[in-house]
Protein backbone atom coordinates (compact mmCIF):
# COMPACT_ATOMS: atom_id res chain seq x y z
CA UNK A 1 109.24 108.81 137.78
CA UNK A 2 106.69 111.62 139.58
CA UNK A 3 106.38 113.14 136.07
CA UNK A 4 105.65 110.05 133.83
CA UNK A 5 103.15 109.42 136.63
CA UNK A 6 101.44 112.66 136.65
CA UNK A 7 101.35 112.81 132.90
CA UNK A 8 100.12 109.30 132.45
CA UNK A 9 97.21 110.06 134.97
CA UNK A 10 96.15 112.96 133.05
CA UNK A 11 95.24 111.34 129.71
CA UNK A 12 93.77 108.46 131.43
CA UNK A 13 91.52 110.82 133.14
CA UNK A 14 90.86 112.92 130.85
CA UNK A 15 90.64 111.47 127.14
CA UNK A 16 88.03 109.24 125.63
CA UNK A 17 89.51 107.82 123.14
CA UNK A 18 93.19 106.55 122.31
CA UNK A 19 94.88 105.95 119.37
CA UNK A 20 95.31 102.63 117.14
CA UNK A 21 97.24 103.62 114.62
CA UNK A 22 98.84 106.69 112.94
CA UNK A 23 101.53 108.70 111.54
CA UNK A 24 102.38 112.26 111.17
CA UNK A 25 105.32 111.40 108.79
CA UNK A 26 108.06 111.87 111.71
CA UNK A 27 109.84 108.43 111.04
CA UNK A 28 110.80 108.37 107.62
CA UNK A 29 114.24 110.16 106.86
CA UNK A 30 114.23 113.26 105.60
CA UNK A 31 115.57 114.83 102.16
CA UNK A 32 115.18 118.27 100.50
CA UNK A 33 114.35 119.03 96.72
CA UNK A 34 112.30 117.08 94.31
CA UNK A 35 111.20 113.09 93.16
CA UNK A 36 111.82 112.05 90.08
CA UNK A 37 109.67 108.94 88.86
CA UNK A 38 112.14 106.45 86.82
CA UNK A 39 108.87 104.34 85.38
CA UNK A 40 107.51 104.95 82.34
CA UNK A 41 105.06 107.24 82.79
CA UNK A 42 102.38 106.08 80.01
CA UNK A 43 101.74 102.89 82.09
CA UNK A 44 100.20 102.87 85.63
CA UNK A 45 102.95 101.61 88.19
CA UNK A 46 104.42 101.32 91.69
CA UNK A 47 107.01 104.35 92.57
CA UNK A 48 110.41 103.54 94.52
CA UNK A 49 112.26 105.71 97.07
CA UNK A 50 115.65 107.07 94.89
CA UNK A 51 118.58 107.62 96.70
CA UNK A 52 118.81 111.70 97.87
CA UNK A 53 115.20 112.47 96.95
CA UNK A 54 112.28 112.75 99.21
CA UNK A 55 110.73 109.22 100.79
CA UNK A 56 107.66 108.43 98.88
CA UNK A 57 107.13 105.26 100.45
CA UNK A 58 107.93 104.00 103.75
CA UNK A 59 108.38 100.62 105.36
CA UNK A 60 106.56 100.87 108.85
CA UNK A 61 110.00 100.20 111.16
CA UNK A 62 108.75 102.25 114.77
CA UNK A 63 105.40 103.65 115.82
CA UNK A 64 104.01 105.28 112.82
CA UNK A 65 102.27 103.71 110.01
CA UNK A 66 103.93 102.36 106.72
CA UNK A 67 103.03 103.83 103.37
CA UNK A 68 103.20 102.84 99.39
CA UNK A 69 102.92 105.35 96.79
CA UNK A 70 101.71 104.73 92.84
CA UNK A 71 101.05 106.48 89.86
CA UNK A 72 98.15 106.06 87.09
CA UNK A 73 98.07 108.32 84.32
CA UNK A 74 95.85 110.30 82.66
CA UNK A 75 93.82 108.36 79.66
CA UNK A 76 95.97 110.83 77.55
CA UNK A 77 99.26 110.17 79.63
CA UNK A 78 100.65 112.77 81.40
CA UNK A 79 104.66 113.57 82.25
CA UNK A 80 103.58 112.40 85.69
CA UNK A 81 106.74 112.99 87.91
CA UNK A 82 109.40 112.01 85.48
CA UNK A 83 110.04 115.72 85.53
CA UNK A 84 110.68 115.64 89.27
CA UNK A 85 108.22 117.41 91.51
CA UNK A 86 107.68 117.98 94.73
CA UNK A 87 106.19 114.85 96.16
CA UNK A 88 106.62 113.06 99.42
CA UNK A 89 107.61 113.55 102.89
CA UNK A 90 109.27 116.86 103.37
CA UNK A 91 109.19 119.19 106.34
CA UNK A 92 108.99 122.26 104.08
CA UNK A 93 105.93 124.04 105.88
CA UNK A 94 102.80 125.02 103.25
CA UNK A 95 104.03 128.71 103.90
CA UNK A 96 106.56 130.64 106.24
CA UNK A 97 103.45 131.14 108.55
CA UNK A 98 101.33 127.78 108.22
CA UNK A 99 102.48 124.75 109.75
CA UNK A 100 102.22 121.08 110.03
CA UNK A 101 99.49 120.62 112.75
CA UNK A 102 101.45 117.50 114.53
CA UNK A 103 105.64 117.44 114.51
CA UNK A 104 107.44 118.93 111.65
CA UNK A 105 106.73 116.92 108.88
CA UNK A 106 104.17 116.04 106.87
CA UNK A 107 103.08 114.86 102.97
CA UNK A 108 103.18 116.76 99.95
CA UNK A 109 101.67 116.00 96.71
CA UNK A 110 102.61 118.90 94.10
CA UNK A 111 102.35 118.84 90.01
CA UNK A 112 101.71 115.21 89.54
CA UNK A 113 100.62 115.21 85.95
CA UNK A 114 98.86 112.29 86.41
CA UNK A 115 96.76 110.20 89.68
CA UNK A 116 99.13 109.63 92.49
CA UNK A 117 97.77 107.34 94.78
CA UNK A 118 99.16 106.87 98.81
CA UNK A 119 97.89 103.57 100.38
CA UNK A 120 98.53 103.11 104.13
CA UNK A 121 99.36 99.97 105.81
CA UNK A 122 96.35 97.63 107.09
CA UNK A 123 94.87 98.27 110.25
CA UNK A 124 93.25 95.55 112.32
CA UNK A 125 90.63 97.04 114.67
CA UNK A 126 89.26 93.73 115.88
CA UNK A 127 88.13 94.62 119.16
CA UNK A 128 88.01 98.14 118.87
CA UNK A 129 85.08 99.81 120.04
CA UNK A 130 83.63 103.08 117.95
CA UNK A 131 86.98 103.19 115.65
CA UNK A 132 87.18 105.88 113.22
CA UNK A 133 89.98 107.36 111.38
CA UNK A 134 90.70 111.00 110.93
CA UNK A 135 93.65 113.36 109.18
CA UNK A 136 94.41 117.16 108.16
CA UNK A 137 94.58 118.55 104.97
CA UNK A 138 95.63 121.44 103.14
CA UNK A 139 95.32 122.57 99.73
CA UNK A 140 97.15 125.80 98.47
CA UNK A 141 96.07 129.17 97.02
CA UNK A 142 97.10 131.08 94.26
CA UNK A 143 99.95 133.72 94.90
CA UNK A 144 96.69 136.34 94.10
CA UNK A 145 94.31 134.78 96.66
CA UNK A 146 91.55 136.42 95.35
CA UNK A 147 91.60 134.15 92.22
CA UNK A 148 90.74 130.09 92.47
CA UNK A 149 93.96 127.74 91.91
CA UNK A 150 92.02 124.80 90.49
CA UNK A 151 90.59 123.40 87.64
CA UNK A 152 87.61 121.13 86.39
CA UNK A 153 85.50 119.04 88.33
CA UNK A 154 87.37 116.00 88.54
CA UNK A 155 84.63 113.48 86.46
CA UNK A 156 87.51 112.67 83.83
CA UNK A 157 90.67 111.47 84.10
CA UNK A 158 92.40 114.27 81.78
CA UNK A 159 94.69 116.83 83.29
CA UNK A 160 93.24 120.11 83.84
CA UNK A 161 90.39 117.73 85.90
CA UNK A 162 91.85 118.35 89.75
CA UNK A 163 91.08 115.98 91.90
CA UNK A 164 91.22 114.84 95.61
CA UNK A 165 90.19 111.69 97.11
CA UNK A 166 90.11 110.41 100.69
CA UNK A 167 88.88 107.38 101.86
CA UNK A 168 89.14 104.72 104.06
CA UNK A 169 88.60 100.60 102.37
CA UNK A 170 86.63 98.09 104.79
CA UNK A 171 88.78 95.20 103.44
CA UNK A 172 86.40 92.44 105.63
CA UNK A 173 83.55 94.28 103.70
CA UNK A 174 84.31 95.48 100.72
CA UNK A 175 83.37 98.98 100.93
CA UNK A 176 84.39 102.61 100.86
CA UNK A 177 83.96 105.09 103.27
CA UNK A 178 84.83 108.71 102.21
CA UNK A 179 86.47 111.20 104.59
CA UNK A 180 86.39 113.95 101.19
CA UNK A 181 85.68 113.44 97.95
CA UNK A 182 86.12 116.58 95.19
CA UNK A 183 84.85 114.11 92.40
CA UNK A 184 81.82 116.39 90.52
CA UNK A 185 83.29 119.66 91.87
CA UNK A 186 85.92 122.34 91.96
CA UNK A 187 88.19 121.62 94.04
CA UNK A 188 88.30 125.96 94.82
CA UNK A 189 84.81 125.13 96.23
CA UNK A 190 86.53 123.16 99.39
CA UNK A 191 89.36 126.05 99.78
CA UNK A 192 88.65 127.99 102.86
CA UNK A 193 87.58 131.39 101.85
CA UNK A 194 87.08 134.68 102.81
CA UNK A 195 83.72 136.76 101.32
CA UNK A 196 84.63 139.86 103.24
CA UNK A 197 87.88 140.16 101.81
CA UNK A 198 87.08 138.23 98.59
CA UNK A 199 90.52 135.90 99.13
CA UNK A 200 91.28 132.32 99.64
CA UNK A 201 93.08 131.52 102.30
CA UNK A 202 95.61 128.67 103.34
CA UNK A 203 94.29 126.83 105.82
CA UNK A 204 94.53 123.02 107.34
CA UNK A 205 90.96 121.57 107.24
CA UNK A 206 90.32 118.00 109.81
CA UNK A 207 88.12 114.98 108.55
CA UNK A 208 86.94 112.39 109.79
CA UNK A 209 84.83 109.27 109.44
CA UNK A 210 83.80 106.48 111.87
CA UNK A 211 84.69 102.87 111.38
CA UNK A 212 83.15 99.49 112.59
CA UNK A 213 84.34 97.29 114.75
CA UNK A 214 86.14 94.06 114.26
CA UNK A 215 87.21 94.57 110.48
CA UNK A 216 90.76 95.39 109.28
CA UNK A 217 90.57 98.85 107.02
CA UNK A 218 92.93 100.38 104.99
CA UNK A 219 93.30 104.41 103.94
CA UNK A 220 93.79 106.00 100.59
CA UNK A 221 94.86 109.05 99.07
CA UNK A 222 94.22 110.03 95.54
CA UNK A 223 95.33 112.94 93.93
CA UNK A 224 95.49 114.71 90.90
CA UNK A 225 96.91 117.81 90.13
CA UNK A 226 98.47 119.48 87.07
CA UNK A 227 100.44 122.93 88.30
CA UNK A 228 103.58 123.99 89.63
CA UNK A 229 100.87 126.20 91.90
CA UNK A 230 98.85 123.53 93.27
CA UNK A 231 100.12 121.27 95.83
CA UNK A 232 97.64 118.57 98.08
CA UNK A 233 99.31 118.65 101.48
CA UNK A 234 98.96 115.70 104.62
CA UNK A 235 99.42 115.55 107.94
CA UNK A 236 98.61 113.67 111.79
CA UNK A 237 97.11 110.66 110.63
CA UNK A 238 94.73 108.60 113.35
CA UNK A 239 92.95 105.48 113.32
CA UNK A 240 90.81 105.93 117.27
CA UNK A 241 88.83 103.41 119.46
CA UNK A 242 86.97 104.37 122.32
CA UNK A 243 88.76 104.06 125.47
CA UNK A 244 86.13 104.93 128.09
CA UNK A 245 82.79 107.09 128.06
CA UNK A 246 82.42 109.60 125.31
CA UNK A 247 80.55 110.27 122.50
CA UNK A 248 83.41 111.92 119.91
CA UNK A 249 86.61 110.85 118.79
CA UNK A 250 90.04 112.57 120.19
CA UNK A 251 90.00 113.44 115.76
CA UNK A 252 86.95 115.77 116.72
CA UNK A 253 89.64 118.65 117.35
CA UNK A 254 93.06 119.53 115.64
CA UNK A 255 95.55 122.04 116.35
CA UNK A 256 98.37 123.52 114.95
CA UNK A 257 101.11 124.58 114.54
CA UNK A 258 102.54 122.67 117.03
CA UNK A 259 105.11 122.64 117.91
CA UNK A 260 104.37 126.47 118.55
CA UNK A 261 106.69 129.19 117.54
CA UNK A 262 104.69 132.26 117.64
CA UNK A 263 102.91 132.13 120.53
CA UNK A 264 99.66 131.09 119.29
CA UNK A 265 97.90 128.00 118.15
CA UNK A 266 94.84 127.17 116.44
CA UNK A 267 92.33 124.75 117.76
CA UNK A 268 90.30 123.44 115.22
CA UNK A 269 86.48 121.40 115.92
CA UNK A 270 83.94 119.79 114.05
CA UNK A 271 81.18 121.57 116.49
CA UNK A 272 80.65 124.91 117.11
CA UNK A 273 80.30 126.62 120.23
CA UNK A 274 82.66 127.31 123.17
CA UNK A 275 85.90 125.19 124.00
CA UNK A 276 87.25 124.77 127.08
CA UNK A 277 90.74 124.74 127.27
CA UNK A 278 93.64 124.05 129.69
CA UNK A 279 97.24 123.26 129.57
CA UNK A 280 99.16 121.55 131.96
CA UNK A 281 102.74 121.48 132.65
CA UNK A 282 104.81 117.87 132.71
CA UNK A 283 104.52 118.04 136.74
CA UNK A 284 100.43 117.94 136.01
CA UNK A 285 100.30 121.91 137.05
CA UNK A 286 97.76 123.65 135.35
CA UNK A 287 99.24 126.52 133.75
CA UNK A 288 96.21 128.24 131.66
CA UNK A 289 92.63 127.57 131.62
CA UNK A 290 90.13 129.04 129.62
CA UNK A 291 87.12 129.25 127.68
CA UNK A 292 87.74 129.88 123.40
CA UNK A 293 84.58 130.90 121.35
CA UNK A 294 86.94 131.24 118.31
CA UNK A 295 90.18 129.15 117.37
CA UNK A 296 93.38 131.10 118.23
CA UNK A 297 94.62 130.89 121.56
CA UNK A 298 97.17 133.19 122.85
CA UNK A 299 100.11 130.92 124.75
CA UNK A 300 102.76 133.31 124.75
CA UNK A 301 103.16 133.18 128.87
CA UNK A 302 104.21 129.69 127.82
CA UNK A 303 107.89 128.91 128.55
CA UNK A 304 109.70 126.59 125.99
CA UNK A 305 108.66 122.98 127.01
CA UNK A 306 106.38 119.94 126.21
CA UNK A 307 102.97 120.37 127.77
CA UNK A 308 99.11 118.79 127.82
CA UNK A 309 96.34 120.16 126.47
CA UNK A 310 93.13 119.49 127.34
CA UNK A 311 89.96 120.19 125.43
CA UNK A 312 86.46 120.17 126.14
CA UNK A 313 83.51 120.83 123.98
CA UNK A 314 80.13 119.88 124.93
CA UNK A 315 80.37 116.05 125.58
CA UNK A 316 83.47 115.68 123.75
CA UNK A 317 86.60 115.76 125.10
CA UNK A 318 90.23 114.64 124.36
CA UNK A 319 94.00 115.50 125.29
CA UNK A 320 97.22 116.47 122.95
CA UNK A 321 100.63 116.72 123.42
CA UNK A 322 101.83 120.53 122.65
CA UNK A 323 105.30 121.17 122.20
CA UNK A 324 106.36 124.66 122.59
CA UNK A 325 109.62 125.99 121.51
């Protein structure tokens, strides 16, 4: 009971803002391989989860949000995923040395010859104060990283047109609010890259977009891809209301991988400038405090366990749950 205490007393204290809503893909169950779409892929439709073959959609049955998945094809159509592809919740990692930035699972959407769309399940935020809603993404390199992986600027529906789309639909208002949009550019343009060693590189990237108030809103993926080599990839999921005093959302900051394996995360922020950061054990012992200018902290000294971390960043502040094994 001392440690729930301690624990619980430590968010309180130290975050602004809480979580509504979410999912980092940790409920659904889990199955290796490909999806392969049994609809006919020259009309747009709804896709179903096949037996042995990666979840696609999920019916919201514990803490993390519910999800639908659907398909619209090109104006030429496309194979879409009738050729199975790699779509879906998976827990293989974007590479052996990147991974999912909360848990061990997240979304993949790989190849899909078409637009493959992910809708979320309503949230209600009536009575939420300063809501906003926030996720990771990643999109893959080339295997040479010094050339781009995608194509066209996403204007037409036509394969060879890559696209990505992230919003969030007011539903009370009838509106769109984009977290990213690609639409009028190449998508290489959003990849992180690298001019002093002329590469891309594989990175998670954090968005996020404030909300209002007392309306219910829902959030959307859209993608649209055409390569074995190009995959859109998802991941910690957060609808936020303010809690207390604070001026940011806890979706300011992301970090990853965690859990931790190599004795090192990344801690990811919208601002620049200096974060302050320290860890606490699940007795409320602080166990490493520092100051980061950069985003890779060393936690090696860490034993294997489940720990707090704070972060503090100007006026911004929030807390996370780091697992290290």
């Amino acid at each position: 009971m001392r440690t729930i205490t301690l624990v619980t007393a430590l968010l309180i204290s130290a975050a602004s803002f809480s979580q509504i809503a979410g999912t980092s893909f940790e409920d659904p169950e889990l199955f290796s391989g490909k999806y392969t779409d049994t609809g006919d892929p020259n009309v747009a439709h709804n896709l179903i989860n096949n037996p042995e073959e990666p979840r696609v959609n999920h019916t919201k049955d514990g803490e993390e949000l519910g999800f639908k998945a659907s398909y619209v094809p090109y104006d030429t159509p496309g194979v879409g995923s009738t050729d199975a592809d790699y779509v879906g919740v998976t827990k293989t990692k974007p590479s052996s040395t990147v991974f999912y930035t909360d848990g061990a699972n997240g979304y993949r959407m790989n190849d899909t010859d078409g637009n493959y769309i992910l809708e979320f399940d309503p949230v209600d935020l009536s009575g939420v104060p300063t809501p906003a809603v926030s996720l990771d993404f990643l999109l893959s390199i080339n295997s040479n990283p010094a050339n781009g992986n995608y194509e066209g600027d996403g204007t037409i529906n036509e394969a060879g047109s890559d696209r990505l789309r992230i919003y969030a639909k007011d539903l009370t208002n009838n509106v769109e609010i984009d977290l990213f949009n690609s639409t009028g550019s190449d998508l290489d343009d959003f990849v992180p890259y690298d001019p002093g060693e002329g590469k891309y590189k594989l990175e998670w990237q954090h968005v996020i977009a404030n909300l209002s108030s007392n309306t219910t809103v829902q959030l959307i993926i859209e993608g649209r891809n055409n390569a074995t080599s190009e995959s859109f990839w998802f991941d910690n999921i957060e609808f936020l209301g303010a809690i207390g005093v604070g001026n940011l959302a806890a979706g300011q900051f992301g970090i990853y991988p965690n859990p931790a394996t190599n004795g090192y995360i990344n801690i990811i922020s919208k601002m620049n400038g200096v974060k302050n950061v320290s860890i606490y054990d699940v007795l409320g012992t602080q166990v490493l405090n520092t100051k980061l200018n950069g985003e890779r902290l060393d936690i090696s000294d860490l034993n294997s366990g489940v720990y707090i971390l704070k972060i503090e960043q100007g006026k911004a502040s929030t807390t996370k749950k780091l697992v290290m094994k």
